[in-house]
N, C-alpha and C. Protein backbone atom coordinates (compact mmCIF):
# COMPACT_ATOMS: atom_id res chain seq x y z
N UNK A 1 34.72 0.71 -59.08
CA UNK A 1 35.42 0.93 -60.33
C UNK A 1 36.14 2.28 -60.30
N UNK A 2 35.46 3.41 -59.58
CA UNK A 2 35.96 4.62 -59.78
C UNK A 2 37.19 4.73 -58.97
N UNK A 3 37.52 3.69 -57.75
CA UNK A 3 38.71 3.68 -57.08
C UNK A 3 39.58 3.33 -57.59
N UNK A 4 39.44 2.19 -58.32
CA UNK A 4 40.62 1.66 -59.36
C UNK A 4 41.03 2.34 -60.22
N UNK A 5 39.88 3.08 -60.73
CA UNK A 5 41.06 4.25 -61.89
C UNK A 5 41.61 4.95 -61.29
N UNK A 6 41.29 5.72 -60.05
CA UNK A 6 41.55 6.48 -59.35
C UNK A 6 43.18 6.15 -58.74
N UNK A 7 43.23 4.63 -58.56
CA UNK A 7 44.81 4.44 -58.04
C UNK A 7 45.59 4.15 -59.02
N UNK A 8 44.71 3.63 -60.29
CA UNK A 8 45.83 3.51 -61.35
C UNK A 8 46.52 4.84 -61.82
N UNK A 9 45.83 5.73 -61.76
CA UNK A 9 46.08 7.41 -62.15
C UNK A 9 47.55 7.62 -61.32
N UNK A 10 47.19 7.41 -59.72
CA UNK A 10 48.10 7.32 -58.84
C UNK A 10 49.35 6.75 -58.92
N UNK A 11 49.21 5.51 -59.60
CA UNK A 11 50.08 4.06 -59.17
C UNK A 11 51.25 5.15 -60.56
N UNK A 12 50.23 5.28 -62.00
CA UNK A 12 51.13 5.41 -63.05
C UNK A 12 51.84 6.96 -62.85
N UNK A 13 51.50 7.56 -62.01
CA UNK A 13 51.78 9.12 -62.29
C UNK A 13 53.30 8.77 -60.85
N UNK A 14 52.88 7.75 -60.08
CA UNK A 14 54.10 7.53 -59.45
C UNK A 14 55.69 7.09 -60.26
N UNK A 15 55.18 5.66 -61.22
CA UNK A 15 56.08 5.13 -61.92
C UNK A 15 56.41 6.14 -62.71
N UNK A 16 55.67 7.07 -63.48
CA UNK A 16 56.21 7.90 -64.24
C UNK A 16 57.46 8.94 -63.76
N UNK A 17 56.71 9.38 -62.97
CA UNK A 17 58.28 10.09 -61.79
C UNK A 17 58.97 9.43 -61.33
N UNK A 18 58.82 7.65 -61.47
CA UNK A 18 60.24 7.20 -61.09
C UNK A 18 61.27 7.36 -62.23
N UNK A 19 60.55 6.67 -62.82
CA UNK A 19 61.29 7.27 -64.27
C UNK A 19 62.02 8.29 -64.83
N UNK A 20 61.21 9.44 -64.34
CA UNK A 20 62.44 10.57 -64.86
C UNK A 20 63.04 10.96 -63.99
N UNK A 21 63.00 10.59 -62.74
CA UNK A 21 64.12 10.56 -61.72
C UNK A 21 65.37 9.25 -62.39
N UNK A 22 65.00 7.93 -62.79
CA UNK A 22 65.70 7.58 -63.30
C UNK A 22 66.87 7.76 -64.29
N UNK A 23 65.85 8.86 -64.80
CA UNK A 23 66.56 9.09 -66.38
C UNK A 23 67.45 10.06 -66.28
N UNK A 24 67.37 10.89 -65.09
CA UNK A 24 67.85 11.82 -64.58
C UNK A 24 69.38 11.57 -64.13
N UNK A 25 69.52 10.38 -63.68
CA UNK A 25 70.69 9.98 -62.69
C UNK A 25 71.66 8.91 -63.48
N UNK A 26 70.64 8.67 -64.72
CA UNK A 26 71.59 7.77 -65.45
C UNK A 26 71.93 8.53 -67.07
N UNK A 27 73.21 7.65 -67.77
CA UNK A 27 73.67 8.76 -68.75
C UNK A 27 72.89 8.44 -70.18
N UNK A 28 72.58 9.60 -70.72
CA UNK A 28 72.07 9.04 -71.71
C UNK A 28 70.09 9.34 -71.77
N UNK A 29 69.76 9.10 -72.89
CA UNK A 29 67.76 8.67 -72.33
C UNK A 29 67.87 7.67 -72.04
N UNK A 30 66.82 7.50 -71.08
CA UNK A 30 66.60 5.91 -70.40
C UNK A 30 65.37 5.48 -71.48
N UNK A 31 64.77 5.89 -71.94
CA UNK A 31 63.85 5.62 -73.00
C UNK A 31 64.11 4.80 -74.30
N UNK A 32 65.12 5.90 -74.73
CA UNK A 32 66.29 5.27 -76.69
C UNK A 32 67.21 3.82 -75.33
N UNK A 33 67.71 4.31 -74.70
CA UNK A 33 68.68 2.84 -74.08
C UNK A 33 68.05 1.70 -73.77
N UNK A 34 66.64 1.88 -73.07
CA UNK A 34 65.49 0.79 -73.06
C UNK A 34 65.32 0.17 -74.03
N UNK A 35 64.43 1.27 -74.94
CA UNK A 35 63.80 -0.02 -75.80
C UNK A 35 63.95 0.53 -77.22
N UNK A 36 65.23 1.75 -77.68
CA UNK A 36 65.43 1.58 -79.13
C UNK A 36 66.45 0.35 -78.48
N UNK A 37 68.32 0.83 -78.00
CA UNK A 37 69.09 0.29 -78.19
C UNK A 37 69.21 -1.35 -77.36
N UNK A 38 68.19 -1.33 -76.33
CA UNK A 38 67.73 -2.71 -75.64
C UNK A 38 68.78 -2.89 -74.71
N UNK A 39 69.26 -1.55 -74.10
CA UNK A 39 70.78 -2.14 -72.98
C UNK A 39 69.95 -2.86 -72.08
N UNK A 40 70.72 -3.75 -71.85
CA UNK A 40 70.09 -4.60 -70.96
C UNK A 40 70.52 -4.35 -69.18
N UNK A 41 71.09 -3.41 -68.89
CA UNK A 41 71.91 -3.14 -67.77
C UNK A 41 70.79 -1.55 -68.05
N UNK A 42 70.43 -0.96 -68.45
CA UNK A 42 69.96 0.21 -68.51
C UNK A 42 67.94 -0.63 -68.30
N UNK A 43 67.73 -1.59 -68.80
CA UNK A 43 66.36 -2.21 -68.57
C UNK A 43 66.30 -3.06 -67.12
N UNK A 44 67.42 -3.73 -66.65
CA UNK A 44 67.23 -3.69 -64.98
C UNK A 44 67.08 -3.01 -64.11
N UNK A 45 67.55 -1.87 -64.53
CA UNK A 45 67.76 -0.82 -63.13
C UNK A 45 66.01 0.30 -63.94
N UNK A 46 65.64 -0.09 -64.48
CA UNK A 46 64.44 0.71 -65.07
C UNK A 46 63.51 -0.44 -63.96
N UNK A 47 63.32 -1.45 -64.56
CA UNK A 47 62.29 -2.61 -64.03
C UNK A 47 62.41 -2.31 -62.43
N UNK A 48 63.60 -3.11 -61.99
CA UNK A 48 64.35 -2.61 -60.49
C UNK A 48 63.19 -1.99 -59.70
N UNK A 49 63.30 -0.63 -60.18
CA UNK A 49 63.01 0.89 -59.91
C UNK A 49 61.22 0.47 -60.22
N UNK A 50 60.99 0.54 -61.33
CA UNK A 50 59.26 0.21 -61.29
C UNK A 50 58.81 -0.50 -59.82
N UNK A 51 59.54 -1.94 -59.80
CA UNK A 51 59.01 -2.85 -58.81
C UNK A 51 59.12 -2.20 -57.48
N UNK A 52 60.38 -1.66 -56.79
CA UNK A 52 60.31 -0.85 -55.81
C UNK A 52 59.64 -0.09 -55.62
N UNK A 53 59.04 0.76 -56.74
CA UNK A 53 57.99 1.94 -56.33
C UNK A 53 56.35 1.12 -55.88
N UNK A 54 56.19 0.39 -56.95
CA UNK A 54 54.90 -0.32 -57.34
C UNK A 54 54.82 -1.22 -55.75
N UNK A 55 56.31 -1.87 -55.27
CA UNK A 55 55.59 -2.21 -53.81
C UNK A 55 55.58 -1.65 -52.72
N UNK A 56 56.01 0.11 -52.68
CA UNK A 56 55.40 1.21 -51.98
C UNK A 56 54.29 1.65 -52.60
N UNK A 57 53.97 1.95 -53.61
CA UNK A 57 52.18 2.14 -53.49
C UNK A 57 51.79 1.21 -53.51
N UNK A 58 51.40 -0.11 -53.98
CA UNK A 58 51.01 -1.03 -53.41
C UNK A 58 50.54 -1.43 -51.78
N UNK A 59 51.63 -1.04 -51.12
CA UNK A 59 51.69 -1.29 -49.51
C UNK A 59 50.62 0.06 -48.95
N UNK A 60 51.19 1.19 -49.78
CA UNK A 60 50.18 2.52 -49.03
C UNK A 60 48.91 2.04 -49.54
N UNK A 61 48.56 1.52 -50.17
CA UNK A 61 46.87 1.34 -50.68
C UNK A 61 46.28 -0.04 -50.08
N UNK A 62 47.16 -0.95 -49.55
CA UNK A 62 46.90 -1.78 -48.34
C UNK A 62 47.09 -1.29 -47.20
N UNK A 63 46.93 -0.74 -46.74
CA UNK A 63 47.26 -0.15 -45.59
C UNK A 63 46.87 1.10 -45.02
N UNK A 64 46.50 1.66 -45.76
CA UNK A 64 45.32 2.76 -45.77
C UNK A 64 43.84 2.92 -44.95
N UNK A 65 43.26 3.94 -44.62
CA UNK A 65 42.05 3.30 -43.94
C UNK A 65 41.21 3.32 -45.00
N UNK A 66 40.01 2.82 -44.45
CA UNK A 66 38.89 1.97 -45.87
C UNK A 66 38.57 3.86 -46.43
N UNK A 67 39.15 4.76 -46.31
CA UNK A 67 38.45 5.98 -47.07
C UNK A 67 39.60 6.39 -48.58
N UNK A 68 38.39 6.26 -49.20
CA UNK A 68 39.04 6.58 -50.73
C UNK A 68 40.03 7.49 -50.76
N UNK A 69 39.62 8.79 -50.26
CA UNK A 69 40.42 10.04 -50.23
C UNK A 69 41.81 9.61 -49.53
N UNK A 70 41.79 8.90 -48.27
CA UNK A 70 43.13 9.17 -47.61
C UNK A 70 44.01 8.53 -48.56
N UNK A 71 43.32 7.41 -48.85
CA UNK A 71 44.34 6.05 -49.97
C UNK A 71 44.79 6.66 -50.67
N UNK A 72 44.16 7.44 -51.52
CA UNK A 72 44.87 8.03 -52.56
C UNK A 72 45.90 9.07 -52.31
N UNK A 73 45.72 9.88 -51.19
CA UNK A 73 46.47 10.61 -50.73
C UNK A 73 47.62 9.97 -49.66
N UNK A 74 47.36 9.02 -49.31
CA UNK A 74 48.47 8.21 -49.01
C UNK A 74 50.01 7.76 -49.95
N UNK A 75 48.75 6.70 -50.69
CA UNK A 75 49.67 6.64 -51.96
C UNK A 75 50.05 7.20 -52.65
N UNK A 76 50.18 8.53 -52.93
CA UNK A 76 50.51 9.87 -53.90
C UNK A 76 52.02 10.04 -52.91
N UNK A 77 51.38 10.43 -51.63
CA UNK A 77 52.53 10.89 -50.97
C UNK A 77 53.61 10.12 -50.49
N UNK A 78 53.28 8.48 -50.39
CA UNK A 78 54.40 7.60 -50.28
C UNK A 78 55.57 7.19 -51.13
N UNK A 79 54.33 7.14 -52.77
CA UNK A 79 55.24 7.00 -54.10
C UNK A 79 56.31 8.13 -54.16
N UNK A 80 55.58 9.54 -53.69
CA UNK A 80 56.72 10.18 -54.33
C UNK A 80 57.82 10.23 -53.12
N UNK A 81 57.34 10.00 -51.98
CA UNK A 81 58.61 9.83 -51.25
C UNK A 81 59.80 8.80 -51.47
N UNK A 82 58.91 7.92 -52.13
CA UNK A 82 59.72 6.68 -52.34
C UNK A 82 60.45 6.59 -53.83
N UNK A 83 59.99 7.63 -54.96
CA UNK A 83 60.85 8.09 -55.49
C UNK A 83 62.20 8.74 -55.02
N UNK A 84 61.90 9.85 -53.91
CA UNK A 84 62.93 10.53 -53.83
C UNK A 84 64.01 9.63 -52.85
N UNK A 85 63.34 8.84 -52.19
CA UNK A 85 64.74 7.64 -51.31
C UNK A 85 65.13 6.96 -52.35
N UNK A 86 64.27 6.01 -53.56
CA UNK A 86 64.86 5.55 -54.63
C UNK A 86 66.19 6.66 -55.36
N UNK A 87 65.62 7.50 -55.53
CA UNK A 87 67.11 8.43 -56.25
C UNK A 87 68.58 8.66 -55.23
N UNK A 88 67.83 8.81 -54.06
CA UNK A 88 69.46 8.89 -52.93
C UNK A 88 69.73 7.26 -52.70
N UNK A 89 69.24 6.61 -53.00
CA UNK A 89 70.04 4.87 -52.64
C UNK A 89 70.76 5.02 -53.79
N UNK A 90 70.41 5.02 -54.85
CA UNK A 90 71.21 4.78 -56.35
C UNK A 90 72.17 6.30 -56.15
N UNK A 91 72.30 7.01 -55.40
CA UNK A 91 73.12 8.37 -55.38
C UNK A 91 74.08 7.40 -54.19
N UNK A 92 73.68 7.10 -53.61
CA UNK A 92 74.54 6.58 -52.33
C UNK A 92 75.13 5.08 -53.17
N UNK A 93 74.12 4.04 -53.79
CA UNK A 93 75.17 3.20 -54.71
C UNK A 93 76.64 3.68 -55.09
N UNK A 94 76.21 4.29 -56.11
CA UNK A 94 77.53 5.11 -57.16
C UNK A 94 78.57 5.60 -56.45
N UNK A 95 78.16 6.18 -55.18
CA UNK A 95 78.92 6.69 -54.27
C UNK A 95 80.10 5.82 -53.89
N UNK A 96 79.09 4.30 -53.26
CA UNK A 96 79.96 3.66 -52.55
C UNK A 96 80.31 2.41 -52.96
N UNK A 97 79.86 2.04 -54.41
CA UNK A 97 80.31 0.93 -55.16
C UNK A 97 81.12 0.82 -55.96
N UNK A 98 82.20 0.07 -56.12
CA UNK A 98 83.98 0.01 -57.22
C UNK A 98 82.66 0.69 -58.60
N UNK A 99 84.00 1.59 -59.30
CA UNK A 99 83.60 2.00 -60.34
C UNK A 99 82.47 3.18 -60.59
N UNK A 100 81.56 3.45 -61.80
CA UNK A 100 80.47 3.96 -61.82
C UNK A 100 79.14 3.90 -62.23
N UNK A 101 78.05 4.15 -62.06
CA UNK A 101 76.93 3.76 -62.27
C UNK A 101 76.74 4.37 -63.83
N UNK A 102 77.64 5.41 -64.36
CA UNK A 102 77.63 5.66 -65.71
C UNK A 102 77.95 4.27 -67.18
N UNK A 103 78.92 4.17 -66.42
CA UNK A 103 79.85 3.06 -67.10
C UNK A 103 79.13 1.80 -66.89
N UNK A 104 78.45 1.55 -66.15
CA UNK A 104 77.80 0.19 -65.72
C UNK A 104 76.60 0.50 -66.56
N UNK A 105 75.91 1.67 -66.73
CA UNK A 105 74.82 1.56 -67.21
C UNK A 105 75.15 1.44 -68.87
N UNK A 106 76.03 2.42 -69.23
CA UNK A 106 76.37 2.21 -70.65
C UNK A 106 77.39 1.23 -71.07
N UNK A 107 77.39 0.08 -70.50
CA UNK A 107 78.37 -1.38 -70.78
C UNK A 107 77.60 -2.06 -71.64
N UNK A 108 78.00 -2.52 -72.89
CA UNK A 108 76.96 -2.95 -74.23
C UNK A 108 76.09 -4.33 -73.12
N UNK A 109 77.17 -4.88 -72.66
CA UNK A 109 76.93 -6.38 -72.03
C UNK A 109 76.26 -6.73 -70.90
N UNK A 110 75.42 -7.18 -70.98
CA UNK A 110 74.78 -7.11 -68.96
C UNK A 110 75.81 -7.27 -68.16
N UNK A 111 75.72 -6.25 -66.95
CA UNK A 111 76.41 -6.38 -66.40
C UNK A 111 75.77 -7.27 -64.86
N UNK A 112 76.69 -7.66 -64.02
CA UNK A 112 76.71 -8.91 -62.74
C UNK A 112 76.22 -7.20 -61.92
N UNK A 113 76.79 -6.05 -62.34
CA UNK A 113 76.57 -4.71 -61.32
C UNK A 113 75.11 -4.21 -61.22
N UNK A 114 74.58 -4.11 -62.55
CA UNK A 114 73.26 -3.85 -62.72
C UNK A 114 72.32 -4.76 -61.87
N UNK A 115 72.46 -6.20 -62.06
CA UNK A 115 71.79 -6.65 -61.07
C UNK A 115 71.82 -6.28 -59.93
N UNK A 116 73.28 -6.30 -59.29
CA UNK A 116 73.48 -5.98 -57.94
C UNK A 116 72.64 -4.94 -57.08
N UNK A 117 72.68 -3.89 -58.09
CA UNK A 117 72.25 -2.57 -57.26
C UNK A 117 70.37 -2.87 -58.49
N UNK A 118 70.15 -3.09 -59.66
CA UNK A 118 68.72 -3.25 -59.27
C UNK A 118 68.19 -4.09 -58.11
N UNK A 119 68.61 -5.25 -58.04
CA UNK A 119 68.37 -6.25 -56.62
C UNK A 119 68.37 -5.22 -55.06
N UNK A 120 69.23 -4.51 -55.15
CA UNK A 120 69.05 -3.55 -53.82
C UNK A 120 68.08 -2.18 -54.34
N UNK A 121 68.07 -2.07 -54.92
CA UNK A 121 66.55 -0.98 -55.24
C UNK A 121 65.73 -1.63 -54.61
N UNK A 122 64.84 -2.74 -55.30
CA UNK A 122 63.68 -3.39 -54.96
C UNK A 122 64.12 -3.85 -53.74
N UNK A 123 64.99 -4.23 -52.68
CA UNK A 123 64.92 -4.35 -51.13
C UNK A 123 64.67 -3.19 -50.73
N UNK A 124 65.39 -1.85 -51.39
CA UNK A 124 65.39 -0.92 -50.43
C UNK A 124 64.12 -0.29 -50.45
N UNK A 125 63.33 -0.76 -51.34
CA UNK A 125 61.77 -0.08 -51.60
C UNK A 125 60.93 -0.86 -50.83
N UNK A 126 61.19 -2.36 -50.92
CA UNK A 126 60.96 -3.20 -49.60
C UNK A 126 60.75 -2.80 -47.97
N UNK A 127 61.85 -2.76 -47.98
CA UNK A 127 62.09 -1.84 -46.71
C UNK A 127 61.14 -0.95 -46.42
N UNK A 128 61.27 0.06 -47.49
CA UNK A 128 60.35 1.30 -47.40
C UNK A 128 58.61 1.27 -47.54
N UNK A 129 58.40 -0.02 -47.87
CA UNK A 129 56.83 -0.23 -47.68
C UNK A 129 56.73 -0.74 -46.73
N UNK A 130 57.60 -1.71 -45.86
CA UNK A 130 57.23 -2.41 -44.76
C UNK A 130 57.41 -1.30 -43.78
N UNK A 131 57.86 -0.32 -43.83
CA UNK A 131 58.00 0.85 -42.92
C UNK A 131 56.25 1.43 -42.65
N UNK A 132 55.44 1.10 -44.02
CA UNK A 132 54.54 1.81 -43.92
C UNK A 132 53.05 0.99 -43.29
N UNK A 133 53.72 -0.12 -42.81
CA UNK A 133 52.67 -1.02 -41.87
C UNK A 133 52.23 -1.04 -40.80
């Protein structure tokens, strides 16, 4: 039992820093755009971003050896790495995709873009857990 809180502590203190890395890179709070104003192009690339992180710690806590300590210290140090590649893919998106990740995020209407690049978050976090096998 004490491991499980122990990674949930982990798992949430990861998502939480994805988050304000999120919120960071996009215009506006990602918080009021979530879930006062409900953009729906601002709630994919939030989710996106959760799932990518969640299947890098996920993967570090499978993959770990059977000792509590390393797991956790695994997974601490993978999430936040995998925060900081999550923020340069979406820096490298914007970079190299028509238009901007400003404008896409603040478009009242879902946008076909938001998917696009949440859909490549969660590969590229993909990626980045299968790295850790």
């Amino acid at each position: 039992m004490l491991a499980t809180l122990l990674y949930f502590v982990v798992g949430f203190g990861v998502l939480g820093l994805g988050f304000l890395a999120l919120d960071l890179l996009t215009p506006g709070q990602l918080r009021t755009q979530v879930y006062t104003d409900r953009n729906p192009n601002a709630a994919i690339l939030l989710g996106a971003n959760h799932v990518a992180l969640a299947l890098i710690v996920v993967t570090a806590i499978a993959t770990s050896a059977d000792s509590l300590g390393q797991g956790l210290v695994d997974s601490a140090v993978y999430g936040l790495l995998g925060v900081v590649l999550q923020a340069v893919a979406l820096r490298v998106l914007d970079a190299f995709v028509p238009g901007h990740l400003r404008d896409m995020v603040n478009e009242p209407r879902m946008s076909g873009a938001a998917w696009a690049v949440g859909i490549s978050l969660v590969a590229i976090g993909a990626v980045n857990a299968a790295a850790l096998s």
